[in-house]
C-alpha atoms as a PDB file:
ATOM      1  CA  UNK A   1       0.000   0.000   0.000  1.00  0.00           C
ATOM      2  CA  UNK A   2       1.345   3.633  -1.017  1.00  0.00           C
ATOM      3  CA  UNK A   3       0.979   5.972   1.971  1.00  0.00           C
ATOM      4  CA  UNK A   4       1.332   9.771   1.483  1.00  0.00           C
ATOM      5  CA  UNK A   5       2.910  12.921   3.563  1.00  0.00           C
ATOM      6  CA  UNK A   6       2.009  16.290   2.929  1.00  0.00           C
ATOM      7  CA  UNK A   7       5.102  19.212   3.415  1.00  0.00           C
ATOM      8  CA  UNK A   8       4.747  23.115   2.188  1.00  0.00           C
ATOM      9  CA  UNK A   9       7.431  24.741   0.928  1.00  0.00           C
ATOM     10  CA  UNK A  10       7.812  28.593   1.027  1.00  0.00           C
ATOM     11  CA  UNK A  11       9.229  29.648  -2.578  1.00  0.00           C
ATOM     12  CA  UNK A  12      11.549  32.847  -2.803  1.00  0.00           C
ATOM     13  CA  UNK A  13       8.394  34.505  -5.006  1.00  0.00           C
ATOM     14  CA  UNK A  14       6.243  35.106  -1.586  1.00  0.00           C
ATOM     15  CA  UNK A  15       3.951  31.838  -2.209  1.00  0.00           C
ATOM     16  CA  UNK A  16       3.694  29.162   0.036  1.00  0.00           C
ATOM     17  CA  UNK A  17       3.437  25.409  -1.864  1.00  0.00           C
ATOM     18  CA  UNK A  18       1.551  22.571  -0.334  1.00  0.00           C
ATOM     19  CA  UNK A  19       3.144  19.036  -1.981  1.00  0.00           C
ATOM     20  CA  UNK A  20       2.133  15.831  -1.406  1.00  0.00           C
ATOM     21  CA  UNK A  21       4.927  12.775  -1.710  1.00  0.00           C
ATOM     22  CA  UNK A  22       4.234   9.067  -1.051  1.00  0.00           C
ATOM     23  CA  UNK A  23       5.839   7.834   2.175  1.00  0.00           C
ATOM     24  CA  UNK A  24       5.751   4.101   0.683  1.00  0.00           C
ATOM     25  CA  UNK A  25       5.626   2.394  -2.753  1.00  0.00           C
ATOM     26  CA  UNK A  26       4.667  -0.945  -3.373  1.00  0.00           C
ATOM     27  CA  UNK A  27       6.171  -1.460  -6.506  1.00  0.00           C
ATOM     28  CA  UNK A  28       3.794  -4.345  -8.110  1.00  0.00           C
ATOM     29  CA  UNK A  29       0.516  -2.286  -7.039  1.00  0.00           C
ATOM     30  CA  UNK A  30       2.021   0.748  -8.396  1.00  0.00           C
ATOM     31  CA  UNK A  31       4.567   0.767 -10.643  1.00  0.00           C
ATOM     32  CA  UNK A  32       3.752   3.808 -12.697  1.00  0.00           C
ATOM     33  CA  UNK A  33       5.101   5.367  -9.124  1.00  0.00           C
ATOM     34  CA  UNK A  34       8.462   3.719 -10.455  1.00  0.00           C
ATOM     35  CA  UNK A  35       8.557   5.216 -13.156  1.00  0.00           C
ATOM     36  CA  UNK A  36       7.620   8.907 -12.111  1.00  0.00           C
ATOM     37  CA  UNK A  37      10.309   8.157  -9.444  1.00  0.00           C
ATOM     38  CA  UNK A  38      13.026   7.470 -12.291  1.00  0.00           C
ATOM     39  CA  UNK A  39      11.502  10.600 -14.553  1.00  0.00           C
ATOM     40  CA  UNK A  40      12.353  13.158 -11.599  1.00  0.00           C
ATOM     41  CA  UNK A  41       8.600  13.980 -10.871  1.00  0.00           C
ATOM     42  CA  UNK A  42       7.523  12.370  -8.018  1.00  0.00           C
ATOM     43  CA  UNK A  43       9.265  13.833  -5.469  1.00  0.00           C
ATOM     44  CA  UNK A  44       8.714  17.627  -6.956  1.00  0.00           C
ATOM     45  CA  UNK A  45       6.648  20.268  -6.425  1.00  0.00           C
ATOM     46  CA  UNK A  46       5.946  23.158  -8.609  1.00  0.00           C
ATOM     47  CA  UNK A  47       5.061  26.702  -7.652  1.00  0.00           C
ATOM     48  CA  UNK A  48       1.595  27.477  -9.556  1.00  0.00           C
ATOM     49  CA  UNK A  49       2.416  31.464  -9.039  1.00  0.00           C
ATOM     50  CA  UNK A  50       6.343  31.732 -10.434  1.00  0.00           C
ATOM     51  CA  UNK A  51       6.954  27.832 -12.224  1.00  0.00           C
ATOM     52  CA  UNK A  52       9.538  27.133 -10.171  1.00  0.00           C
ATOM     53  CA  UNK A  53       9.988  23.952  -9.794  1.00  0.00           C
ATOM     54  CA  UNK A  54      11.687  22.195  -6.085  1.00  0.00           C
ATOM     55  CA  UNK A  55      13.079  18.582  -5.435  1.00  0.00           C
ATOM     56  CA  UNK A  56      11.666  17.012  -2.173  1.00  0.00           C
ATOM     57  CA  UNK A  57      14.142  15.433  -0.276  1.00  0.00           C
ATOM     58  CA  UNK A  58      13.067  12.647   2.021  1.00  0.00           C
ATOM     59  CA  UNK A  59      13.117   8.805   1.994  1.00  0.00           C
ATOM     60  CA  UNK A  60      10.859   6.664   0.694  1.00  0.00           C
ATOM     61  CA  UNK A  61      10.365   3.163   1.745  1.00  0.00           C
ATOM     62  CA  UNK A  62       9.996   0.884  -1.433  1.00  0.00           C
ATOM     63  CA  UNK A  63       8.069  -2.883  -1.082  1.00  0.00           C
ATOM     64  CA  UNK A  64       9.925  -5.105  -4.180  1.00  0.00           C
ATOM     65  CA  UNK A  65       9.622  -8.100  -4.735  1.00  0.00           C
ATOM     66  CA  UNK A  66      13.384  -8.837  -3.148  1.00  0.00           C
ATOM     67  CA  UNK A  67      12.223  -7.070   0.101  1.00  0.00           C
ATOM     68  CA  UNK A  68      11.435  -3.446   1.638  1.00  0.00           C
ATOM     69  CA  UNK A  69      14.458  -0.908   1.422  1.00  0.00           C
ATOM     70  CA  UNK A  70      14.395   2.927   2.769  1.00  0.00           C
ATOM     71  CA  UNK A  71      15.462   4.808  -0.462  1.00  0.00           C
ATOM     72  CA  UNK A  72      17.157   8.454  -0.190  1.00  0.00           C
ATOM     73  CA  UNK A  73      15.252  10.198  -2.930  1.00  0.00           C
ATOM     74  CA  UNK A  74      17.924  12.283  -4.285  1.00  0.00           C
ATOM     75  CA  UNK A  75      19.855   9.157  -5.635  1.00  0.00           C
ATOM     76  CA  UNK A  76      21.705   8.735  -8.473  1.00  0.00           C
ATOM     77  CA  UNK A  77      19.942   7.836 -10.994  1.00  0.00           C
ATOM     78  CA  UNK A  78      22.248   5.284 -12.531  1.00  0.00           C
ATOM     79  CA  UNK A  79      22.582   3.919  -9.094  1.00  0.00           C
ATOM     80  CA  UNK A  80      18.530   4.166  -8.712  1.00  0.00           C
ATOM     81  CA  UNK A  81      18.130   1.882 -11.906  1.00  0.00           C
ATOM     82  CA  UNK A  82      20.758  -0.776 -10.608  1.00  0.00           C
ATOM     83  CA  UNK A  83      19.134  -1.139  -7.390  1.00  0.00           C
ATOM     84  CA  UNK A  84      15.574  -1.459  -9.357  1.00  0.00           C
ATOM     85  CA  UNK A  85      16.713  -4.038 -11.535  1.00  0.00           C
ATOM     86  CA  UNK A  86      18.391  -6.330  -8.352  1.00  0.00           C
ATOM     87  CA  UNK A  87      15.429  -5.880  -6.166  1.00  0.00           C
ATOM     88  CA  UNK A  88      12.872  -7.284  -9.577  1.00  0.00           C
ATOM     89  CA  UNK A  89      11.234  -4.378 -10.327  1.00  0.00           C
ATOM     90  CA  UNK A  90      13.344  -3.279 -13.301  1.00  0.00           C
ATOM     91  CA  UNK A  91      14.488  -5.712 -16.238  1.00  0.00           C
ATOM     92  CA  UNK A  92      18.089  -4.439 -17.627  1.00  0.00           C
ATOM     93  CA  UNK A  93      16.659  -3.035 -20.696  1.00  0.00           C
ATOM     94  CA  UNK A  94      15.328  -0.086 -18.100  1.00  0.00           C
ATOM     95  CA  UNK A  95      11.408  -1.301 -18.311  1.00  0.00           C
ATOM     96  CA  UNK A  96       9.205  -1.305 -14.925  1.00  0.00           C
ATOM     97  CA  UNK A  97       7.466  -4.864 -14.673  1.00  0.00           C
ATOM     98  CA  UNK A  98       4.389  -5.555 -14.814  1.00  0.00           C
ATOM     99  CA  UNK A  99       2.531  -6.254 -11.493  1.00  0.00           C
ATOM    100  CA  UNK A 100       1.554  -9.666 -12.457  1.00  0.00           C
ATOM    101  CA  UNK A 101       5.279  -9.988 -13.342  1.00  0.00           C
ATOM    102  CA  UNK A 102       6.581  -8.419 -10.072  1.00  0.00           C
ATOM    103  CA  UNK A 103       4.446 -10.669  -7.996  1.00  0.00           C
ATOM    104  CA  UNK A 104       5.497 -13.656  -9.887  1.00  0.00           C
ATOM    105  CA  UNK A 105       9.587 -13.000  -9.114  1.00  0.00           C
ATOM    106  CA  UNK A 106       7.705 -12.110  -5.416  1.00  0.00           C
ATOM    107  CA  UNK A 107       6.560 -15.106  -5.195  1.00  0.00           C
ATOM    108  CA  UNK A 108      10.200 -16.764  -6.751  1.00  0.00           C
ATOM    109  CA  UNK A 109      12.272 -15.231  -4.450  1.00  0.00           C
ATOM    110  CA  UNK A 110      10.221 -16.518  -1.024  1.00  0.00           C
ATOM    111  CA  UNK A 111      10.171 -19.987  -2.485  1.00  0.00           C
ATOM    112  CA  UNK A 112      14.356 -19.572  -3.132  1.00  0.00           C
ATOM    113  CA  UNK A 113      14.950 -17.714   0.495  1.00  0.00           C
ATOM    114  CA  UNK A 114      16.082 -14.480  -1.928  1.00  0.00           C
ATOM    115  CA  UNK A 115      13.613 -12.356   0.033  1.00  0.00           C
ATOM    116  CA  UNK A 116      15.601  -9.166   1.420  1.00  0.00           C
ATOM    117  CA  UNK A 117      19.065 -10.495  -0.542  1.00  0.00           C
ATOM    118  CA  UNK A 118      20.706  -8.018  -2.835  1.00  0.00           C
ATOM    119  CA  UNK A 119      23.124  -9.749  -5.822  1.00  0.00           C
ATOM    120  CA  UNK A 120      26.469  -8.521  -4.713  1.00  0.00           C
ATOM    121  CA  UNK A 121      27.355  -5.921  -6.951  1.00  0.00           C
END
């Protein structure tokens, strides 16, 4: 389940922004999240008076199929899309699975004991 947190920002124009962010993500329910995650919108907020445009900086915590993992969301990007594709939510061409494809490595990984192990990398 994807739980959300509410912060306002003051921008320098005199406005005051209020911006929702999800505290969770569970990946296979909601992997379009994944994807706004990876595009650099999800944890933004824009001012509607001046367009300006601010980064939330927080954690998220992020159910994949390998486990659930507190994720800074400033990461690298690069580094964002490795951990994606180790934890099954990713495939190494840079696609977001499928739910029904997430729950099926889900459902892999308990059987094989991989839940909450990370491929060294």
């Amino acid at each position: 389940m994807t739980s959300y947190s509410f912060t306002k920002i003051d921008c320098p124009c005199g406005k005051s922004i209020n911006a929702s962010y999800p505290m969770s993500i569970c990946t296979w329910l909601n992997p379009y999240l994944v994807e706004e995650f990876l595009e650099g919108t999800l944890f933004s907020a824009k001012c509607k008076s001046c367009d300006q445009v601010f980064q939330i900086n927080t954690s998220v915590l992020m159910n994949t199929p390998r486990g659930m993992w507190y994720i800074p969301t400033n990461k690298d990007l690069n580094a964002m899309k490795t951990f994606l594709i180790q934890t099954d939510v990713m495939n190494g061409e840079g696609k977001v699975y499928s739910p029904g494809e997430m729950y099926q490595k889900l459902e892999y990984n308990k059987t094989h004991k991989l839940y909450q192990k990370l491929p060294d990398s």
